[in-house]
C-alpha atoms as a PDB file:
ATOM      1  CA  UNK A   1     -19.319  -5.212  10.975  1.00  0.00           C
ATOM      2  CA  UNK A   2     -17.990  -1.742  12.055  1.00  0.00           C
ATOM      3  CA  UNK A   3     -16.398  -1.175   8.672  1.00  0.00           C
ATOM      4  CA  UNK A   4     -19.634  -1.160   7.236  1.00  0.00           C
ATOM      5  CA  UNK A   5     -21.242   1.510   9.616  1.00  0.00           C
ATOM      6  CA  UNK A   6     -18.313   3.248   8.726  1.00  0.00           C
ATOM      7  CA  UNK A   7     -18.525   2.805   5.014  1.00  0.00           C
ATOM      8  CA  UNK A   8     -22.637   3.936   5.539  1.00  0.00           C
ATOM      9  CA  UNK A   9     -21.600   7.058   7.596  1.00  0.00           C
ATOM     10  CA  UNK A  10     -19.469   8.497   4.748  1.00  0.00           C
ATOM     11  CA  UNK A  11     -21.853   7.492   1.802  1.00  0.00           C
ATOM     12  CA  UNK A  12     -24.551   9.511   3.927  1.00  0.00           C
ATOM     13  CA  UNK A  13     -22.147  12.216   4.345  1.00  0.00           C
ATOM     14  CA  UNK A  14     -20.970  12.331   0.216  1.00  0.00           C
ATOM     15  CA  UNK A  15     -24.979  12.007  -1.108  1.00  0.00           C
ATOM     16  CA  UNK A  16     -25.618  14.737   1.566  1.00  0.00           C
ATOM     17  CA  UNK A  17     -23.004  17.094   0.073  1.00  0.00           C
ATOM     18  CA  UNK A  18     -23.627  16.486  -3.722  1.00  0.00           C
ATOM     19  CA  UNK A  19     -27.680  17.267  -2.820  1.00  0.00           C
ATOM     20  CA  UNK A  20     -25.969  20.379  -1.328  1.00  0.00           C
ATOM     21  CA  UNK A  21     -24.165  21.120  -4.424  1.00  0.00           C
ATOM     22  CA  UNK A  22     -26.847  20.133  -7.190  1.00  0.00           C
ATOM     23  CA  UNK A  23     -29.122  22.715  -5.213  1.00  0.00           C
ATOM     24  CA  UNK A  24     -26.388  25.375  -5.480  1.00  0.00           C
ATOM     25  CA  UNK A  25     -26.012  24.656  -8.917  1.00  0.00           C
ATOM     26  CA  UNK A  26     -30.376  24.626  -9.595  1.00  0.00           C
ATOM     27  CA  UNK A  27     -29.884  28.296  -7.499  1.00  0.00           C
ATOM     28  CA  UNK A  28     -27.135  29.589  -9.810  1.00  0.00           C
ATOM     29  CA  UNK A  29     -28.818  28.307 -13.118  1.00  0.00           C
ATOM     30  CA  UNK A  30     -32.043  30.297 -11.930  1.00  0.00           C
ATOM     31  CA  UNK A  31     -30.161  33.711 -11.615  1.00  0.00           C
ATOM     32  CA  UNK A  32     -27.736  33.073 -14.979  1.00  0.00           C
ATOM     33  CA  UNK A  33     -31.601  33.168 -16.457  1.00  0.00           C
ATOM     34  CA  UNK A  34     -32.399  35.600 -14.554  1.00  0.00           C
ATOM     35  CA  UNK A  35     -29.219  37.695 -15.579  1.00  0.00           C
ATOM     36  CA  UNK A  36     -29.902  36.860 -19.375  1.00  0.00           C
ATOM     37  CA  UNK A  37     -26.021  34.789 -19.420  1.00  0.00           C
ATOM     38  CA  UNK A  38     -28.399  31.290 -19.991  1.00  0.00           C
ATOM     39  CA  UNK A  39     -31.223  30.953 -22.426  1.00  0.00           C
ATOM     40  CA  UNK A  40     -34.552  29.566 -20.891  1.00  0.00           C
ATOM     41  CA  UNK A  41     -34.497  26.572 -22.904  1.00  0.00           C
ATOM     42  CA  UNK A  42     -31.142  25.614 -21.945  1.00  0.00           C
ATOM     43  CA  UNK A  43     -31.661  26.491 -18.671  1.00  0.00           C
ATOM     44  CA  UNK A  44     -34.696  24.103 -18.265  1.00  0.00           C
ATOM     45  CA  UNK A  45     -32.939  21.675 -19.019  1.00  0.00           C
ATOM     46  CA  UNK A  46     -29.939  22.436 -16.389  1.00  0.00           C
ATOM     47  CA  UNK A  47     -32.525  23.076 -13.730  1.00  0.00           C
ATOM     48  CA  UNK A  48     -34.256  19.373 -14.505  1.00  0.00           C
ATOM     49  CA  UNK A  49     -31.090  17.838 -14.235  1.00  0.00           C
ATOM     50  CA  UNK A  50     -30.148  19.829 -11.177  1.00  0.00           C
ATOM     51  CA  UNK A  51     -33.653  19.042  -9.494  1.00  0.00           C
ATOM     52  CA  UNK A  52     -33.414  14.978 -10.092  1.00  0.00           C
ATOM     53  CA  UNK A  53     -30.074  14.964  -9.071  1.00  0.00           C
ATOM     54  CA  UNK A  54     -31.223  16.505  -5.722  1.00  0.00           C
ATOM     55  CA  UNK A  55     -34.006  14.536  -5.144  1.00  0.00           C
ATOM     56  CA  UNK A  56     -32.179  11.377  -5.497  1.00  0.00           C
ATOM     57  CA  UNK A  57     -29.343  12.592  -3.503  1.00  0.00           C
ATOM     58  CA  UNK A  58     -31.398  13.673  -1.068  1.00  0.00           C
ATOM     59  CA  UNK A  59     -33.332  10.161  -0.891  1.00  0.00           C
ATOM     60  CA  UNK A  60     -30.098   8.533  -0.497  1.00  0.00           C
ATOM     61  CA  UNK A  61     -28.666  10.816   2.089  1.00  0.00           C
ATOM     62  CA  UNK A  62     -32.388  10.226   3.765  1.00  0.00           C
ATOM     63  CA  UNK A  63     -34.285  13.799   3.859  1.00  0.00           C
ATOM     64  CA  UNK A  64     -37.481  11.759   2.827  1.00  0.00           C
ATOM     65  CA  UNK A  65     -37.444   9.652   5.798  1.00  0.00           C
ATOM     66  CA  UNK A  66     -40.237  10.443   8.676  1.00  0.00           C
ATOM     67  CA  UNK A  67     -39.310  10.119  12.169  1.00  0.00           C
ATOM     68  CA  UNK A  68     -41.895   8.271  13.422  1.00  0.00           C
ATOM     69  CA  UNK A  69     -42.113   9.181  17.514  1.00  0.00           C
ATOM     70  CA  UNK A  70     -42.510   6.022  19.632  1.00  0.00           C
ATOM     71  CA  UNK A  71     -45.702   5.485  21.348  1.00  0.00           C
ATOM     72  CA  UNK A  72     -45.458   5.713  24.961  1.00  0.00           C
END
């Protein structure tokens, strides 16, 4: 049973970095538009794929889960 906390600790901590990463990469695929080194077409494109990629990552790391207080 501890393997598997362990094996949950270190999928939270690899979906947390890649929805790190994909919104690094959404941030650098808005300024190689912005630089004119990326159409806009193509760069919709990346920037959909970058944005789905961090919303799921993000789900599965768990930024869209509330902390609910307790009630005293």
């Amino acid at each position: 049973m501890g393997t598997y906390d362990l094996e949950e600790q270190v999928m939270k901590k690899v979906f947390g970095a890649l929805a790190f990463l994909s919104f690094f990469y959404l941030l650098g695929v808005v300024g190689s538009i912005e630089k004119e080194t990326m159409t806009l077409g193509i760069g919709a494109i990346h920037m959909a794929v970058s944005l789905v990629c961090f919303g799921l990552f993000g789900k599965l790391y768990g930024l869209s889960e509330s902390k609910q207080r307790k009630s005293r």
